[in-house]
C-alpha atoms as a PDB file:
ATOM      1  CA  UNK A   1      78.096  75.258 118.401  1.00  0.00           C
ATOM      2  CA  UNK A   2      80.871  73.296 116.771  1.00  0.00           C
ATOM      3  CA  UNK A   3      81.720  74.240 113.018  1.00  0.00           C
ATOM      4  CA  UNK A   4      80.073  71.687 111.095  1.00  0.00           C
ATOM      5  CA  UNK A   5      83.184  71.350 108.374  1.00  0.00           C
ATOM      6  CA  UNK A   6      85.803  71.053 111.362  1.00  0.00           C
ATOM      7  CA  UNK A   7      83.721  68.061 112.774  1.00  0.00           C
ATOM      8  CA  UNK A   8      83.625  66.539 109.217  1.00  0.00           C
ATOM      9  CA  UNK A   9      87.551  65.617 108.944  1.00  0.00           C
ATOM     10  CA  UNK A  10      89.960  65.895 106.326  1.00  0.00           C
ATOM     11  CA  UNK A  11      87.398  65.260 103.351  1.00  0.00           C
ATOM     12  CA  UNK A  12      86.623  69.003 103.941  1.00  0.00           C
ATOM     13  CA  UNK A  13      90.170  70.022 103.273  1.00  0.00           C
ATOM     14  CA  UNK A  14      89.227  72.389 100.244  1.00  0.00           C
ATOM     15  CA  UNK A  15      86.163  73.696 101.966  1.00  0.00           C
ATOM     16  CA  UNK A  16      88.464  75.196 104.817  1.00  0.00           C
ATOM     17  CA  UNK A  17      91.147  76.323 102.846  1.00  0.00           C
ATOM     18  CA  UNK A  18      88.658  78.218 100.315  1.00  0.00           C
ATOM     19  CA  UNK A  19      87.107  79.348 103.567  1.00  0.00           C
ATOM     20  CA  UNK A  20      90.566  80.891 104.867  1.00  0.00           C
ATOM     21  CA  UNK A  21      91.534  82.099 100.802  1.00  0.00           C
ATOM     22  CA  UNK A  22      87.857  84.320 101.417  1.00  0.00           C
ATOM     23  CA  UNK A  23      88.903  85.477 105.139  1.00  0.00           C
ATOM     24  CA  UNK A  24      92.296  87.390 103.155  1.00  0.00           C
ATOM     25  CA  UNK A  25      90.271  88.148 100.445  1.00  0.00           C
ATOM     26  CA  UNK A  26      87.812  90.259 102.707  1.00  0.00           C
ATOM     27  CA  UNK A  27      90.346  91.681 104.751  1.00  0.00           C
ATOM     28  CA  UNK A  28      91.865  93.062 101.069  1.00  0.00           C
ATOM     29  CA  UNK A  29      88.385  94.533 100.284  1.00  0.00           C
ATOM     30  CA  UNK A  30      88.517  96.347 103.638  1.00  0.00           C
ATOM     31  CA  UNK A  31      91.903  97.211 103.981  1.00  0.00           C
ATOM     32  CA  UNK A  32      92.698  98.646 100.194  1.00  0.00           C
ATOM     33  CA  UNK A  33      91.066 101.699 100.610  1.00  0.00           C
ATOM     34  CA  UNK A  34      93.865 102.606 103.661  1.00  0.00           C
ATOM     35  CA  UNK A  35      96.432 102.144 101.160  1.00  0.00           C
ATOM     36  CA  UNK A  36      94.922 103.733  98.368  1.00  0.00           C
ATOM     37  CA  UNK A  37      95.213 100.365  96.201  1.00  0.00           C
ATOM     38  CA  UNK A  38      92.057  99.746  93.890  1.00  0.00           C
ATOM     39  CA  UNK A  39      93.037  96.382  92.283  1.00  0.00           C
ATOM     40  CA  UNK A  40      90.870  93.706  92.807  1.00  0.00           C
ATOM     41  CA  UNK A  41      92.188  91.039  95.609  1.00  0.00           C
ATOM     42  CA  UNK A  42      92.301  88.252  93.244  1.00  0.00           C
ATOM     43  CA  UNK A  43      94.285  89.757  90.500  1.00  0.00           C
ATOM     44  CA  UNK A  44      97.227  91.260  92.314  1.00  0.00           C
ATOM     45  CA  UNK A  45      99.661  88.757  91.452  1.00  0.00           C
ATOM     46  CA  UNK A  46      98.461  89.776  87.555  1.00  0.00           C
ATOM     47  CA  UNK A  47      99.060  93.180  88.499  1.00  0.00           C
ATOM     48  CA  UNK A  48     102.786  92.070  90.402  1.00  0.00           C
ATOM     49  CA  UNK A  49     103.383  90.018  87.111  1.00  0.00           C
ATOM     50  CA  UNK A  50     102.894  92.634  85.097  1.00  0.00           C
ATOM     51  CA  UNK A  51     105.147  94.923  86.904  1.00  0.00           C
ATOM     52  CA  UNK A  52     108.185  92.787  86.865  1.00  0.00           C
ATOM     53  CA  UNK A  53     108.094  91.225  83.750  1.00  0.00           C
ATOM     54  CA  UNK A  54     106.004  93.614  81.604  1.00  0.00           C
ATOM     55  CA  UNK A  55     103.815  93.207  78.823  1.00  0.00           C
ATOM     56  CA  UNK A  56     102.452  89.572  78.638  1.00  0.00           C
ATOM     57  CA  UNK A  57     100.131  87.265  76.818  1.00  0.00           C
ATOM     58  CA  UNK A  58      97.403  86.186  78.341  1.00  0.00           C
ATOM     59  CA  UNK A  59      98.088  82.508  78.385  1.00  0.00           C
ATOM     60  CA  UNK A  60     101.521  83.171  79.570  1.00  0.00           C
ATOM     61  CA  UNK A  61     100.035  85.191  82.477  1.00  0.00           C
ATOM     62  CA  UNK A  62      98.080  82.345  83.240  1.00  0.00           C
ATOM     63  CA  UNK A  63     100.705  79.313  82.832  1.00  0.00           C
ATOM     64  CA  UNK A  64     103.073  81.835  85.821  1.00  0.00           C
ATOM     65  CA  UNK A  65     100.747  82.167  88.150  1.00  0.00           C
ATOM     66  CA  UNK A  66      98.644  78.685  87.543  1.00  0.00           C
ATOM     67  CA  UNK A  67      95.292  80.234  86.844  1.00  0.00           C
ATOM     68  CA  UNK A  68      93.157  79.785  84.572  1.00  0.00           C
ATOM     69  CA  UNK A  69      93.023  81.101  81.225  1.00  0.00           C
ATOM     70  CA  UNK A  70      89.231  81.956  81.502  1.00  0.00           C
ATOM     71  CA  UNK A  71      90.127  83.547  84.904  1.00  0.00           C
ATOM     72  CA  UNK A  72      92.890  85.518  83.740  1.00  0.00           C
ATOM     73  CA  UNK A  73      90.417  87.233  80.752  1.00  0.00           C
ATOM     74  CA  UNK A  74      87.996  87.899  83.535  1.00  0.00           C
ATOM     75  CA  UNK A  75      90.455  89.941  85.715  1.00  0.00           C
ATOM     76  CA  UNK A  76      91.866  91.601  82.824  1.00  0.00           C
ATOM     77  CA  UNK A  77      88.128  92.605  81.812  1.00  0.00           C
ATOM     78  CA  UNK A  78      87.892  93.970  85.198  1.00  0.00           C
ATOM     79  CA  UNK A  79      91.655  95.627  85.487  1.00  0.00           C
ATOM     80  CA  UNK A  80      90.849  97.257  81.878  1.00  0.00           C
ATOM     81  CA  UNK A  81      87.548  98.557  83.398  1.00  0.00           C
ATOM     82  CA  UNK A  82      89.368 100.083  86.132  1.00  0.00           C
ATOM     83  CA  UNK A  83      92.007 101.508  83.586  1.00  0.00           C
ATOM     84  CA  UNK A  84      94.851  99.910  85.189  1.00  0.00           C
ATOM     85  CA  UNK A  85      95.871  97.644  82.054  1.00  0.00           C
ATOM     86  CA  UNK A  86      95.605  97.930  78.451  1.00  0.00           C
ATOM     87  CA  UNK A  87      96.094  95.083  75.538  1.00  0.00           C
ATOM     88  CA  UNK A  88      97.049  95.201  72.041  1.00  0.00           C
ATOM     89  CA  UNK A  89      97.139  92.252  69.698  1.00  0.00           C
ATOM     90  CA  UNK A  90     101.000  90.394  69.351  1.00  0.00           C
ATOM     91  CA  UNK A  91     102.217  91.985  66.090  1.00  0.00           C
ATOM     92  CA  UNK A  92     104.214  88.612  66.218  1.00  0.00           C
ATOM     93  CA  UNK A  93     101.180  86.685  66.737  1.00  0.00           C
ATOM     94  CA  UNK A  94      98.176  88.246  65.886  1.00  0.00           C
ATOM     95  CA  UNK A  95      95.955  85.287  67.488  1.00  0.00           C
ATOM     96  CA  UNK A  96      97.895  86.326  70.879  1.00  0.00           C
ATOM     97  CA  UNK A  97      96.736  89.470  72.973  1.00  0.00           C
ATOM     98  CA  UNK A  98      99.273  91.324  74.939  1.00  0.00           C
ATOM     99  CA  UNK A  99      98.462  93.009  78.284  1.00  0.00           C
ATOM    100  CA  UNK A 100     100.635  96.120  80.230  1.00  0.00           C
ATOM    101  CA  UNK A 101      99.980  98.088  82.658  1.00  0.00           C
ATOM    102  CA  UNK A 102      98.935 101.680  81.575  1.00  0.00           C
ATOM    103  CA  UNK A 103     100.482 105.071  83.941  1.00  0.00           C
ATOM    104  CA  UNK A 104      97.674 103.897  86.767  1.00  0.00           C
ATOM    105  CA  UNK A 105      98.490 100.525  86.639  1.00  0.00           C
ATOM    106  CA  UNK A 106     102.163 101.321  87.505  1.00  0.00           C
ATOM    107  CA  UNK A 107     101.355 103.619  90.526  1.00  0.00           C
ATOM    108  CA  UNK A 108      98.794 100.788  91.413  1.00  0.00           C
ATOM    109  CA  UNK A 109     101.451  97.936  91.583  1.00  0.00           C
ATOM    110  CA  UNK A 110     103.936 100.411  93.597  1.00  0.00           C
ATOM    111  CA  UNK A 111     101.200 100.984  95.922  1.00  0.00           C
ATOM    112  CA  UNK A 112     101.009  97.244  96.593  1.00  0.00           C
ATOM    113  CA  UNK A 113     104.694  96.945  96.323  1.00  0.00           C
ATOM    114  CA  UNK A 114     104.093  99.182  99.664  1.00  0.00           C
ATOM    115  CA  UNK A 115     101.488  97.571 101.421  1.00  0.00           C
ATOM    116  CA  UNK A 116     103.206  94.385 101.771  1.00  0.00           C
ATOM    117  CA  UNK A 117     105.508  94.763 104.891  1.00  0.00           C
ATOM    118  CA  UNK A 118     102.062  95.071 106.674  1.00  0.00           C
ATOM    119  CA  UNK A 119     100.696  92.301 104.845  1.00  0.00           C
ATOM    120  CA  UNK A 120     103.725  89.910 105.570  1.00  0.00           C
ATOM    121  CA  UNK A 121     104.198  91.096 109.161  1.00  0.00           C
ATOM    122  CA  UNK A 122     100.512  89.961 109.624  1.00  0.00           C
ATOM    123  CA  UNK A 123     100.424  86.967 108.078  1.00  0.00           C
ATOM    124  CA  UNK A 124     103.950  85.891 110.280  1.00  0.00           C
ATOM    125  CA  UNK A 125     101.796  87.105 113.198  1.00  0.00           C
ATOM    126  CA  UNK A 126      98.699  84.846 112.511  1.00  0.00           C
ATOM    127  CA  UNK A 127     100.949  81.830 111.430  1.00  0.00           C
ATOM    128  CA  UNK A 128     102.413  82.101 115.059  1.00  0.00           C
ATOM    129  CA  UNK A 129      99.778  82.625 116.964  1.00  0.00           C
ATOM    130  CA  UNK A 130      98.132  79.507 115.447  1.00  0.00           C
ATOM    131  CA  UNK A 131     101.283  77.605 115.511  1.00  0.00           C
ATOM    132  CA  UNK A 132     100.834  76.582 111.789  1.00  0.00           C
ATOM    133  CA  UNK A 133     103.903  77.521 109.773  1.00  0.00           C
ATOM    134  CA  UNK A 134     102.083  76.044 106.979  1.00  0.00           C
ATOM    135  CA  UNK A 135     103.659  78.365 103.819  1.00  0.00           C
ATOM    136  CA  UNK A 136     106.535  75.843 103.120  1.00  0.00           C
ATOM    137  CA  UNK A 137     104.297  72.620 103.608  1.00  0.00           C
ATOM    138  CA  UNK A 138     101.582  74.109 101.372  1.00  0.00           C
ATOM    139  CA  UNK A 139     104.340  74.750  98.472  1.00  0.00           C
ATOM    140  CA  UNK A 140     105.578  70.978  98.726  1.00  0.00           C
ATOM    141  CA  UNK A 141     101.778  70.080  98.808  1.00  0.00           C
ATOM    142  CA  UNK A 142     101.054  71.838  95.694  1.00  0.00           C
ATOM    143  CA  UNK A 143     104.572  70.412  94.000  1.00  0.00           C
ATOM    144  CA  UNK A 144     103.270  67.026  95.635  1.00  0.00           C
ATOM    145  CA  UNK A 145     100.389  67.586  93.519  1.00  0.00           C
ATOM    146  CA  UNK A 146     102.262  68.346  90.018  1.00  0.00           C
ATOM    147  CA  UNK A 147     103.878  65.052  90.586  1.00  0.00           C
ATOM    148  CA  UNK A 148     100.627  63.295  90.894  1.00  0.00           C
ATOM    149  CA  UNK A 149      97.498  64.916  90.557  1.00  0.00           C
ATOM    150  CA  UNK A 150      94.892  64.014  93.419  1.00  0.00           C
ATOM    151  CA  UNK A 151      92.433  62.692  91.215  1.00  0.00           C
ATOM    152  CA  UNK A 152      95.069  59.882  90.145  1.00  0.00           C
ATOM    153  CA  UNK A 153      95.553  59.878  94.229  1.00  0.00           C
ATOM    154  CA  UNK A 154      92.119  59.029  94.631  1.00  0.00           C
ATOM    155  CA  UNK A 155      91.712  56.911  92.075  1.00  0.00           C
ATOM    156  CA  UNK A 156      94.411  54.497  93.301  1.00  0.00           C
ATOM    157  CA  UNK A 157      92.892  54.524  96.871  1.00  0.00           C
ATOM    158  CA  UNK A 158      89.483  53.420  95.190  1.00  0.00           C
ATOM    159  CA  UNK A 159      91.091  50.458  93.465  1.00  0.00           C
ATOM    160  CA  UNK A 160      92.959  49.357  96.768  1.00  0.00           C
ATOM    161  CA  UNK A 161      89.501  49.988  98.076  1.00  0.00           C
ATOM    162  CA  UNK A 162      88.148  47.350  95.382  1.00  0.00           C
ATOM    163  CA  UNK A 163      90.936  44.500  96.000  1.00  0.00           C
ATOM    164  CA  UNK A 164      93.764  45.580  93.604  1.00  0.00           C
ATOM    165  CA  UNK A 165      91.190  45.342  90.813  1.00  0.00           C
END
């Protein structure tokens, strides 16, 4: 049988590429445990941030990596849970929270600081072997989009749609 989305067309664009972001996702959850790595999937890049830069405020963890600021408490909920980060309040700023990586945290990032010449070899492999060398395009479709955000995009193809009105 014929995947439904496919035969729908561009329109499902997001649909497919959540579709793929839950295929690496899955293959995180199953491969972790190899490398000893606990962090969840979707808050590595806090955990990477974290480790290069050190202790941040939440907002400013979510302004570098473009997440959300609701998402960003969530994972740091669930990375303080897992004793990987702890937070104190900004003695600059008391309205601000800081967040750093506690002793575990640390060996937790250098863990995934190892694991990534597997994970880079096999993304390059499944890039070839679908002949999509897509990770450049996908940055200049994203910077695309902080130029002009799609819903202005469709907005202007709605009034060319209604006659210029």
């Amino acid at each position: 049988m014929d995947d439904f989305i496919h035969s729908q067309g561009l329109i499902w664009l997001p649909h497919i590429l959540r579709r793929l972001a839950d295929h690496f996702v899955q293959a995180c959850d199953a491969v972790f445990p190899e490398y000893g790595i606990v962090v969840p999937p979707r808050a590595v890049s806090t955990v990477h941030l974290l480790h290069e830069g050190g202790p941040r405020a939440v907002t400013d963890i979510a302004a570098t990596i473009g997440q959300s600021h609701p998402q960003i408490i969530k994972w740091i909920k669930r990375l303080k849970e897992l004793k990987l980060v702890q937070t104190r309040l900004d003695p600059a700023d008391r309205r601000r929270t800081l967040v750093s990586l506690t002793p575990a945290g640390r060996r937790q990032a250098k863990l995934l600081l190892e694991a990534r010449s597997s994970f880079i070899a096999a993304y390059e492999k499944l890039l070839g072997e679908a002949n999509a060398q897509v990770f450049e395009q996908l940055w200049r479709v994203e910077g695309a989009l902080k130029e002009s955000a799609f819903a202005d995009r469709i907005m202007v193809e709605r009034t060319k749609e209604r006659g210029g009105q």
